[in-house]
N, C-alpha and C. Protein backbone atom coordinates (compact mmCIF):
# COMPACT_ATOMS: atom_id res chain seq x y z
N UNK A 1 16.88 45.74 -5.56
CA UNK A 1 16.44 45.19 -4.28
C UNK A 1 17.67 44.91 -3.44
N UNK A 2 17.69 45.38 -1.85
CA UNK A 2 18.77 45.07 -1.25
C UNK A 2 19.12 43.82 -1.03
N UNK A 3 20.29 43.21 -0.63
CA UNK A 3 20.48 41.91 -0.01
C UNK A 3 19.96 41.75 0.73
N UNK A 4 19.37 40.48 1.22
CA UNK A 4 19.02 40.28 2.84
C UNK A 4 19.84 39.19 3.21
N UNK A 5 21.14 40.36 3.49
CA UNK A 5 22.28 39.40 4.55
C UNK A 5 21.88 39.93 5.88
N UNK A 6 22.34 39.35 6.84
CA UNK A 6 22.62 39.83 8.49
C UNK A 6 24.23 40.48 8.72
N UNK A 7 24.12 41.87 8.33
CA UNK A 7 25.36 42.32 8.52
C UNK A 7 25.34 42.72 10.33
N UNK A 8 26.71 43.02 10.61
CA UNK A 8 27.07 43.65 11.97
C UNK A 8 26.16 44.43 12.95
N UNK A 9 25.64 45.17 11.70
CA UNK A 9 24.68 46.52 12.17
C UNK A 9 23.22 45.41 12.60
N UNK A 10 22.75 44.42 12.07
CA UNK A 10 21.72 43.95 12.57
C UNK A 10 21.62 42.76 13.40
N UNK A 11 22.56 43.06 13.81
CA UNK A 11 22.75 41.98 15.84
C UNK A 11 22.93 43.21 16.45
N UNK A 12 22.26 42.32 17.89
CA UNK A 12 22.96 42.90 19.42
C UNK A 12 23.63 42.65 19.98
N UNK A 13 25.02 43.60 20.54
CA UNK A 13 26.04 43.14 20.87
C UNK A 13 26.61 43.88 22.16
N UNK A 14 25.68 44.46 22.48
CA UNK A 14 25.94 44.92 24.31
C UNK A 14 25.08 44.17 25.10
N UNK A 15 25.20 44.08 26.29
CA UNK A 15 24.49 43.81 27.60
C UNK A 15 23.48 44.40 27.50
N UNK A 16 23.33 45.79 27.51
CA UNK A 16 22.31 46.82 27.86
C UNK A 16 21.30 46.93 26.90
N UNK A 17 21.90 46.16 25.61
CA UNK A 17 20.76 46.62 24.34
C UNK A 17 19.82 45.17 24.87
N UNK A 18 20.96 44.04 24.99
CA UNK A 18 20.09 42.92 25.37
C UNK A 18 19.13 42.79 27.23
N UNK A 19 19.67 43.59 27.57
CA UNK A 19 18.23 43.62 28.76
C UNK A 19 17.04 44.72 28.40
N UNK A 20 17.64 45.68 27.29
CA UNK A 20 16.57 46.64 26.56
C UNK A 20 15.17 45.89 26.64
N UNK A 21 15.80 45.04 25.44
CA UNK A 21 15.03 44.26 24.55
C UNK A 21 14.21 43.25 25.62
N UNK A 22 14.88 42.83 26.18
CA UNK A 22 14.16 41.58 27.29
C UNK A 22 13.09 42.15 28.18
N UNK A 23 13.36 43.53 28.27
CA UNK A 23 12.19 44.75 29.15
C UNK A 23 10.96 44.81 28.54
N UNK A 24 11.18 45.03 27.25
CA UNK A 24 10.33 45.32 26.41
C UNK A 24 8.83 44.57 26.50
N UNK A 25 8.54 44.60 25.14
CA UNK A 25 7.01 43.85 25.22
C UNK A 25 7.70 42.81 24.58
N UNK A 26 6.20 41.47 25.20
CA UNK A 26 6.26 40.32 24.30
C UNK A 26 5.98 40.13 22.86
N UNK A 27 6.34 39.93 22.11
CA UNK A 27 5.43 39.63 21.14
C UNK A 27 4.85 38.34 20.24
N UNK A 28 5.85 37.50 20.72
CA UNK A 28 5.42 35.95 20.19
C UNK A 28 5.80 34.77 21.55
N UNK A 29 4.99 33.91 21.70
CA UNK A 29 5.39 32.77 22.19
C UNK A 29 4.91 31.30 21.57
N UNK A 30 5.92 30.45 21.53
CA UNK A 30 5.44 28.96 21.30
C UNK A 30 6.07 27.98 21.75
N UNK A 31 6.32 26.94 21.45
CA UNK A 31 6.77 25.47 21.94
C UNK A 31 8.27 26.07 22.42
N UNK A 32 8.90 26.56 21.95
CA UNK A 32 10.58 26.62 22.03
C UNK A 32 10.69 28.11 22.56
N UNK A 33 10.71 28.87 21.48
CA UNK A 33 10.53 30.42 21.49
C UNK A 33 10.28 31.24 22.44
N UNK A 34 10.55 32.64 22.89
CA UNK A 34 9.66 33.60 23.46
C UNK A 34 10.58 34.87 22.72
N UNK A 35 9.43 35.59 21.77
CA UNK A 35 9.87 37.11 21.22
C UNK A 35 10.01 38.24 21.57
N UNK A 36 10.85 38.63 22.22
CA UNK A 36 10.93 40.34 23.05
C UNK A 36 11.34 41.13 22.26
N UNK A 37 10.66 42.60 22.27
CA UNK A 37 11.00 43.56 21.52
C UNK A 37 11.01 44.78 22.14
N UNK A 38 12.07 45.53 21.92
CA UNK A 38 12.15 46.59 21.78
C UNK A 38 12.02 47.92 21.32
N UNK A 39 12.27 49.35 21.23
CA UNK A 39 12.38 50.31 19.78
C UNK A 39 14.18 50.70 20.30
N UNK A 40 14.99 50.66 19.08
CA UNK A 40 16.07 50.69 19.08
C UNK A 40 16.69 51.92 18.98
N UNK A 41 17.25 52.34 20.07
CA UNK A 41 18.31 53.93 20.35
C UNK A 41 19.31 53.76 19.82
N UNK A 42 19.22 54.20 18.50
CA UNK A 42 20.93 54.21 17.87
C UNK A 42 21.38 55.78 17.88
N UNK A 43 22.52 55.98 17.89
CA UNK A 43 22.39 57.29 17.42
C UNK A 43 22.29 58.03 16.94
N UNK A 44 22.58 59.62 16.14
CA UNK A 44 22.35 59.98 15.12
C UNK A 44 23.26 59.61 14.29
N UNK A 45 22.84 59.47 12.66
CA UNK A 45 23.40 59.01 11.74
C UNK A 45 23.53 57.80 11.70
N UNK A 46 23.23 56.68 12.05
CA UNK A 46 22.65 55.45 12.04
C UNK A 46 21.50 55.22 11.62
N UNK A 47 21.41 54.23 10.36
CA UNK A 47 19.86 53.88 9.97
C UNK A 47 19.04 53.14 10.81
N UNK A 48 17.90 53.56 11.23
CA UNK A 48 17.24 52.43 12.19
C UNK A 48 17.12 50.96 11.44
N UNK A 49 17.22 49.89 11.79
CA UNK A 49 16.60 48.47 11.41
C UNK A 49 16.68 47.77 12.49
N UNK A 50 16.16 46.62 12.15
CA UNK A 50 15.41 45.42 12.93
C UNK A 50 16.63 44.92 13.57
N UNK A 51 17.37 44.49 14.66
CA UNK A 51 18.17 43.92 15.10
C UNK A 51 18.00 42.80 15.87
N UNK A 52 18.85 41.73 15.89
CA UNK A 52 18.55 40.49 16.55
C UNK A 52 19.26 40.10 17.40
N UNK A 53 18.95 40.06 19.09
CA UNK A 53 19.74 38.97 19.68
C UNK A 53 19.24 37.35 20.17
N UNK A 54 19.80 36.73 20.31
CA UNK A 54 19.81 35.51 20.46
C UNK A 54 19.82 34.70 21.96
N UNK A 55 19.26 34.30 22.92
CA UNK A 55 19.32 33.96 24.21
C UNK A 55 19.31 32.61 24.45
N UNK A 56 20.35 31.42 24.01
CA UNK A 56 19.66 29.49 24.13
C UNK A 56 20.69 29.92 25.22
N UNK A 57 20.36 29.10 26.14
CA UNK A 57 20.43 28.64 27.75
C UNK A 57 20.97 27.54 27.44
N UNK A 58 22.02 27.32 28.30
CA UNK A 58 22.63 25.74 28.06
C UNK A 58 21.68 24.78 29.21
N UNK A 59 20.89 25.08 29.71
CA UNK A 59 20.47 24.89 30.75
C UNK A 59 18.87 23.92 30.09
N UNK A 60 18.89 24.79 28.55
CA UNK A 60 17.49 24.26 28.27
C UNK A 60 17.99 23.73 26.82
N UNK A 61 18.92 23.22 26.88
CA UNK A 61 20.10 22.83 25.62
C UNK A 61 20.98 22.34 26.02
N UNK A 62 21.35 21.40 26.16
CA UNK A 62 22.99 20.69 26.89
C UNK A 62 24.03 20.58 26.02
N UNK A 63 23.77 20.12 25.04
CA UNK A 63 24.90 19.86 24.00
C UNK A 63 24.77 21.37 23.50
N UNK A 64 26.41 21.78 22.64
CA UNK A 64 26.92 22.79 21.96
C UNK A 64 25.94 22.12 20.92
N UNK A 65 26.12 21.70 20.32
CA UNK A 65 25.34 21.51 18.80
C UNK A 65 24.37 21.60 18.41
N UNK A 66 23.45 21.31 19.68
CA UNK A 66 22.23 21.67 19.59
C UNK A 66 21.59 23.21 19.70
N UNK A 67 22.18 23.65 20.44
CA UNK A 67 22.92 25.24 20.82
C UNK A 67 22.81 26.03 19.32
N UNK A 68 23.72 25.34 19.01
CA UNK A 68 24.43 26.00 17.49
C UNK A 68 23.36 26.01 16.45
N UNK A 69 22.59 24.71 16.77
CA UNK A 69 21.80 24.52 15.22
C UNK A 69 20.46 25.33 15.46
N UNK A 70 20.18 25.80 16.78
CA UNK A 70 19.21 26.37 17.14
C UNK A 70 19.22 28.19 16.60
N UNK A 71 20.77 28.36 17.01
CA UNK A 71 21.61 30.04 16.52
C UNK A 71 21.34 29.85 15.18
N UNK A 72 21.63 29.17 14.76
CA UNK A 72 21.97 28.90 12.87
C UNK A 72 20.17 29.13 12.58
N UNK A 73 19.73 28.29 12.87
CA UNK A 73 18.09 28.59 12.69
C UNK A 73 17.17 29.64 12.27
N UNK A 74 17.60 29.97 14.10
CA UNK A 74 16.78 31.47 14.12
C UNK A 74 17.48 32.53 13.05
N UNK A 75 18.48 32.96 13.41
CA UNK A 75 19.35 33.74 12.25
C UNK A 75 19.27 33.95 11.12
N UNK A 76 18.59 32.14 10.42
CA UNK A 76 18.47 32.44 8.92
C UNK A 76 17.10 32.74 8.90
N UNK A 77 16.27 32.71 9.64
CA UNK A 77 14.75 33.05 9.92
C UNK A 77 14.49 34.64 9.72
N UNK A 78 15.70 35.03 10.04
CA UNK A 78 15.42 36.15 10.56
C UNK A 78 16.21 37.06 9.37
N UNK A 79 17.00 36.70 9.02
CA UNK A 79 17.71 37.09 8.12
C UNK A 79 16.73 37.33 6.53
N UNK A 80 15.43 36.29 6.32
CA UNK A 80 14.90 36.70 5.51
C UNK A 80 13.89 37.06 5.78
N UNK A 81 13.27 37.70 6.98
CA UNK A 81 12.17 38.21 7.24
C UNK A 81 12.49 40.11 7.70
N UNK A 82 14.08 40.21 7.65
CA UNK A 82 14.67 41.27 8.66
C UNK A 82 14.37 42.64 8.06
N UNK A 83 14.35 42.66 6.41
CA UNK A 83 13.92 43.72 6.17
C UNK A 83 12.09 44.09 5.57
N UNK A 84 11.64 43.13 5.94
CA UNK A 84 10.15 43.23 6.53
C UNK A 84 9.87 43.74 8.06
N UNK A 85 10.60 43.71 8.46
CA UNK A 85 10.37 43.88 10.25
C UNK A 85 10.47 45.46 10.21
N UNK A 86 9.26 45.72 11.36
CA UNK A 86 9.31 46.75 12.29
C UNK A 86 10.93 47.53 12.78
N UNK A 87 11.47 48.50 12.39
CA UNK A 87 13.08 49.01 13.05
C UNK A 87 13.22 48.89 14.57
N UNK A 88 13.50 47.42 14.99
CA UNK A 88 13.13 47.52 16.47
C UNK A 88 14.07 46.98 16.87
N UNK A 89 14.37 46.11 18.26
CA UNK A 89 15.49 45.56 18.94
C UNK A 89 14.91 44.33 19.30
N UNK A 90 15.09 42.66 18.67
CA UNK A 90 14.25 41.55 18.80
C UNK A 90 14.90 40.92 19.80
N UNK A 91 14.65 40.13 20.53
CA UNK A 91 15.48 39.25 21.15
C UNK A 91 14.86 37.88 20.95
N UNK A 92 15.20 36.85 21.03
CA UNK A 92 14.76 35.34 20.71
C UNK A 92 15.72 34.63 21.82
N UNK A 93 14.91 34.34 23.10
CA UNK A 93 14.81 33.28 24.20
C UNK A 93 14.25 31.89 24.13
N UNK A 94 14.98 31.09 24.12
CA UNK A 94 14.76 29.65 24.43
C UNK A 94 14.16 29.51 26.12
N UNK A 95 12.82 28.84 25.87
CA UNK A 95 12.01 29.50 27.08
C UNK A 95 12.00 27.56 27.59
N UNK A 96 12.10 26.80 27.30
CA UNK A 96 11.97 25.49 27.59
C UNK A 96 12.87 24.71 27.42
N UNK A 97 12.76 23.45 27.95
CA UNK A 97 14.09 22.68 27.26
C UNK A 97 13.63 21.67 26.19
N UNK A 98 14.49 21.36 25.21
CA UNK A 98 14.49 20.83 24.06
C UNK A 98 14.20 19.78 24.26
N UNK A 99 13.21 18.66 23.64
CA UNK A 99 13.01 17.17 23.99
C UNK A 99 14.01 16.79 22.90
N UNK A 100 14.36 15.10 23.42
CA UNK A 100 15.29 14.56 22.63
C UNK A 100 14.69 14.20 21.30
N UNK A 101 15.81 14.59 20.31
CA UNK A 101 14.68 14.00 18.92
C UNK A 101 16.16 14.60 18.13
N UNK A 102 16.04 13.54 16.97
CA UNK A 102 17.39 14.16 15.91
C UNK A 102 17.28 15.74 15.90
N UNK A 103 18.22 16.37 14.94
CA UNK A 103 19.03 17.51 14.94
C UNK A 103 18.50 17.58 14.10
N UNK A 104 18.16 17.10 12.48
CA UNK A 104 17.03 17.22 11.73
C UNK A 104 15.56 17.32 12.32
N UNK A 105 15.08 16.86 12.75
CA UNK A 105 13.75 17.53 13.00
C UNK A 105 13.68 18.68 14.12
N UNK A 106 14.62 18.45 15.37
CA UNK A 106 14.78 19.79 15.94
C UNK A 106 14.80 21.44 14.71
N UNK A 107 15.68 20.89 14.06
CA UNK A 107 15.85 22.32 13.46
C UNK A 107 14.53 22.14 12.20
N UNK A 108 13.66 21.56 11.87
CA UNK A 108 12.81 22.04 10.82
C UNK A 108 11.49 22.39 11.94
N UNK A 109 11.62 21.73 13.24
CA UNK A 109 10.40 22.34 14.02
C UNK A 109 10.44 23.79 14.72
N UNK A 110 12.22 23.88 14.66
CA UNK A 110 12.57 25.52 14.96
C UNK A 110 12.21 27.13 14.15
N UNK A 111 12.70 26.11 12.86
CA UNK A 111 12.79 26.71 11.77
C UNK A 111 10.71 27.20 11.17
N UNK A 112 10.22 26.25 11.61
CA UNK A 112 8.70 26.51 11.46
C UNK A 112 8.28 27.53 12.31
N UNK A 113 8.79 27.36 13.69
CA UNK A 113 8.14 28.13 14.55
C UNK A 113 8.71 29.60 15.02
N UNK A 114 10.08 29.97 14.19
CA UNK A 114 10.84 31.14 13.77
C UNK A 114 10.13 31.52 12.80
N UNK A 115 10.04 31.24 11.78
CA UNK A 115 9.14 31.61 10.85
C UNK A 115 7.59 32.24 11.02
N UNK A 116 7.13 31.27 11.69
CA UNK A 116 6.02 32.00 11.82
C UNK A 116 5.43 33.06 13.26
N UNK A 117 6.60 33.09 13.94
CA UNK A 117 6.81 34.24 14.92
C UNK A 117 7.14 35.77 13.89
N UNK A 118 8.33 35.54 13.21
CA UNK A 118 8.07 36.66 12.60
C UNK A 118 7.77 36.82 11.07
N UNK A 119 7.00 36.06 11.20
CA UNK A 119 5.85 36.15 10.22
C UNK A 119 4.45 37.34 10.94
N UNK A 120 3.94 36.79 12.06
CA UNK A 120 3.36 37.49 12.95
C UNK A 120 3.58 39.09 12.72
N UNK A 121 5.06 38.59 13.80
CA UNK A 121 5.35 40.44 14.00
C UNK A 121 5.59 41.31 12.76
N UNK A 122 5.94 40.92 11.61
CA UNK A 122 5.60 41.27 10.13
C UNK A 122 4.39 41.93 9.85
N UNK A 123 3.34 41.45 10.17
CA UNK A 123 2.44 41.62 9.81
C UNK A 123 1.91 43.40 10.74
């Protein structure tokens, strides 16, 4: 059975892949979240898989840390759902702003609602 790390190959790391993806269709929304997807143009000789970018707004996040624990979150969410996923181009937007509440429960209400976004698109 392979690892399910998040190597290089499964982020997005241009501009263009990340407005791809943001074009795309929706596929999940909830309290925090909004899921955009893409189908991913790699080129030849590249394996297709699931790739992830990441969109928190400081705007709907003020503090770095909160920022961070939100990246850290989704990532590991995704990291064990990634080779279940569709070979597509994901993006994960912070669509609201965060109410105040510890950094512990922020991240287990993130972590629920990452989960069961792509839990969803899994399916």
């Amino acid at each position: 059975m392979p690892r399910a790390t998040l190597p290089p190959e499964a982020r997005l790391h241009r501009p263009s892949e990340f407005a791809a993806a943001l074009k795309g269709r929706r596929l999940a929304r909830g309290a925090f979240f909004v899921v955009s997807a893409a189908s991913n143009d790699l080129p030849p000789g590249q394996d297709a898989c699931a790739r992830l970018g990441l969109v928190i707004a400081k705007r709907f996040a003020a503090h770095a840390t909160t920022r961070n624990a939100l990246k850290r979150v989704i990532r590991e969410a995704f990291r064990h759902r990634r080779l279940g996923l569709p070979a597509k181009d994901y993006v994960v937007r912070l669509h609201s702003k965060v109410t105040p509440a510890t950094l512990t429960a922020l991240k287990q209400a993130a972590r629920a609602e990452a989960d069961a976004h792509f839990e969803r698109i899994a399916r």
